[in-house]
Protein backbone atom coordinates (compact mmCIF):
# COMPACT_ATOMS: atom_id res chain seq x y z
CA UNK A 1 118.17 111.44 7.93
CA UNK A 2 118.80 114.16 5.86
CA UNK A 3 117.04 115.49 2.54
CA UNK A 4 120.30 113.98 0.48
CA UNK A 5 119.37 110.87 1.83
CA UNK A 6 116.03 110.60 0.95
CA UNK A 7 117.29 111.04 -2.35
CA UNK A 8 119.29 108.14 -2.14
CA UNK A 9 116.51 106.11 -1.06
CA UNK A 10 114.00 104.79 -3.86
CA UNK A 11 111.34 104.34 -1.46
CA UNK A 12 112.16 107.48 -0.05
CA UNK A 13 112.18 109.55 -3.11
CA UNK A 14 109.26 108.05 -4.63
CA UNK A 15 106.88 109.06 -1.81
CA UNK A 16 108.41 112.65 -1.47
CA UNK A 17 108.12 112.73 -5.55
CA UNK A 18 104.45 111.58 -4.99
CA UNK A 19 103.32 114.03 -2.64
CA UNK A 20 105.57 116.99 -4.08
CA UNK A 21 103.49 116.56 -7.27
CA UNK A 22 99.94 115.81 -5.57
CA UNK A 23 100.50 118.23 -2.67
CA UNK A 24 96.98 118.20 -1.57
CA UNK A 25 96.85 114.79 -0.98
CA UNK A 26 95.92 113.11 2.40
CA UNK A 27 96.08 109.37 2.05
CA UNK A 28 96.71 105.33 3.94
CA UNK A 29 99.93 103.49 3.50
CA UNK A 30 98.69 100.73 2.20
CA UNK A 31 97.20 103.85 -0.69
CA UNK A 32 100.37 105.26 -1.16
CA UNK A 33 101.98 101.92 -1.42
CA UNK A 34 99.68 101.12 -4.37
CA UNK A 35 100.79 104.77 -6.23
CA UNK A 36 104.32 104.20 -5.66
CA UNK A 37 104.47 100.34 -6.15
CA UNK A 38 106.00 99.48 -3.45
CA UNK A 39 105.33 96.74 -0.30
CA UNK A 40 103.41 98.61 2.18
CA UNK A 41 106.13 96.97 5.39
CA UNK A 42 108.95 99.40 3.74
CA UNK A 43 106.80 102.20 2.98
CA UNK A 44 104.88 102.27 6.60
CA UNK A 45 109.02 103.24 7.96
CA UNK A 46 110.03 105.47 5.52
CA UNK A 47 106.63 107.38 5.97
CA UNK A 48 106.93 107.64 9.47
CA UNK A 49 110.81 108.80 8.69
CA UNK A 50 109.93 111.85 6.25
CA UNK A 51 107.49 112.36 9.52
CA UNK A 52 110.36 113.26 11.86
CA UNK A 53 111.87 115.29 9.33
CA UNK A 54 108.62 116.82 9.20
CA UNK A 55 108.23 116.35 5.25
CA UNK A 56 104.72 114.84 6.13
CA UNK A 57 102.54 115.22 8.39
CA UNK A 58 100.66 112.11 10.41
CA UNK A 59 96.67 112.36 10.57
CA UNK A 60 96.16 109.58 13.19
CA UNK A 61 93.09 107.99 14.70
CA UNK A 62 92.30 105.07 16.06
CA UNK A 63 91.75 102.72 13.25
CA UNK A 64 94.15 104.67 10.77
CA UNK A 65 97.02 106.71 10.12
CA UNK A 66 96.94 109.15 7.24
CA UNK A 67 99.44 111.30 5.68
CA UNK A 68 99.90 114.73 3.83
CA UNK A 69 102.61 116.52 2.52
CA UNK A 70 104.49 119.74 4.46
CA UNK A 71 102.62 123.49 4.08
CA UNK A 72 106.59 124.70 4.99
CA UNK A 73 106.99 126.45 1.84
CA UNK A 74 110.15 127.16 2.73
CA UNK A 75 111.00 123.50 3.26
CA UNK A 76 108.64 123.04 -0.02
CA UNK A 77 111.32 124.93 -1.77
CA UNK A 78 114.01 122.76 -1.01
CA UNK A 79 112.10 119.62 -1.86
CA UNK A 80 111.20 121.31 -5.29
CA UNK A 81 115.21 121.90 -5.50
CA UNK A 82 116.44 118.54 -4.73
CA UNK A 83 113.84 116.77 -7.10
CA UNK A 84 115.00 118.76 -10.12
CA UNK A 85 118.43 118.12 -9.34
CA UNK A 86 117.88 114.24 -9.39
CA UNK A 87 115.59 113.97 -12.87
């Protein structure tokens, strides 16, 4: 998966929107399912995709997973790029 792709992807774009613009956030699916509106089944995946593109970063333990945005500010950049492109 590739940044243009997670444009193309509501659920996608909606939690890299969400944690572009609240960068020092640290939160559950089931939390950033609520923000974005979304069913937390198709939010879990797409989390754990912007993961391996290393977009966010997993905080797990063993009763929960939490997740915060990149510190790449070079990767930061592009996000901030690709967002004004698309609004």
């Amino acid at each position: 998966m590739t940044l243009a792709d997670v444009a193309r992807s509501k659920i996608h774009y909606k939690i890299l929107s969400f944690f572009h613009e609240n960068q020092a956030s640290l939160d559950s699916p089931k939390g950033i399912a609520t923000w974005i509106r979304e069913e937390r089944t198709p939010v879990k995946k797409a989390l754990e995709d912007l993961v391996k593109m290393e977009i966010l970063v997993a905080h797990r333990s063993s009763s929960m997973t939490g997740y915060s945005y990149t510190t790449d500010q070079k990767l930061i950049k592009q996000i901030q790029r690709l967002l004004e492109k698309k609004r």
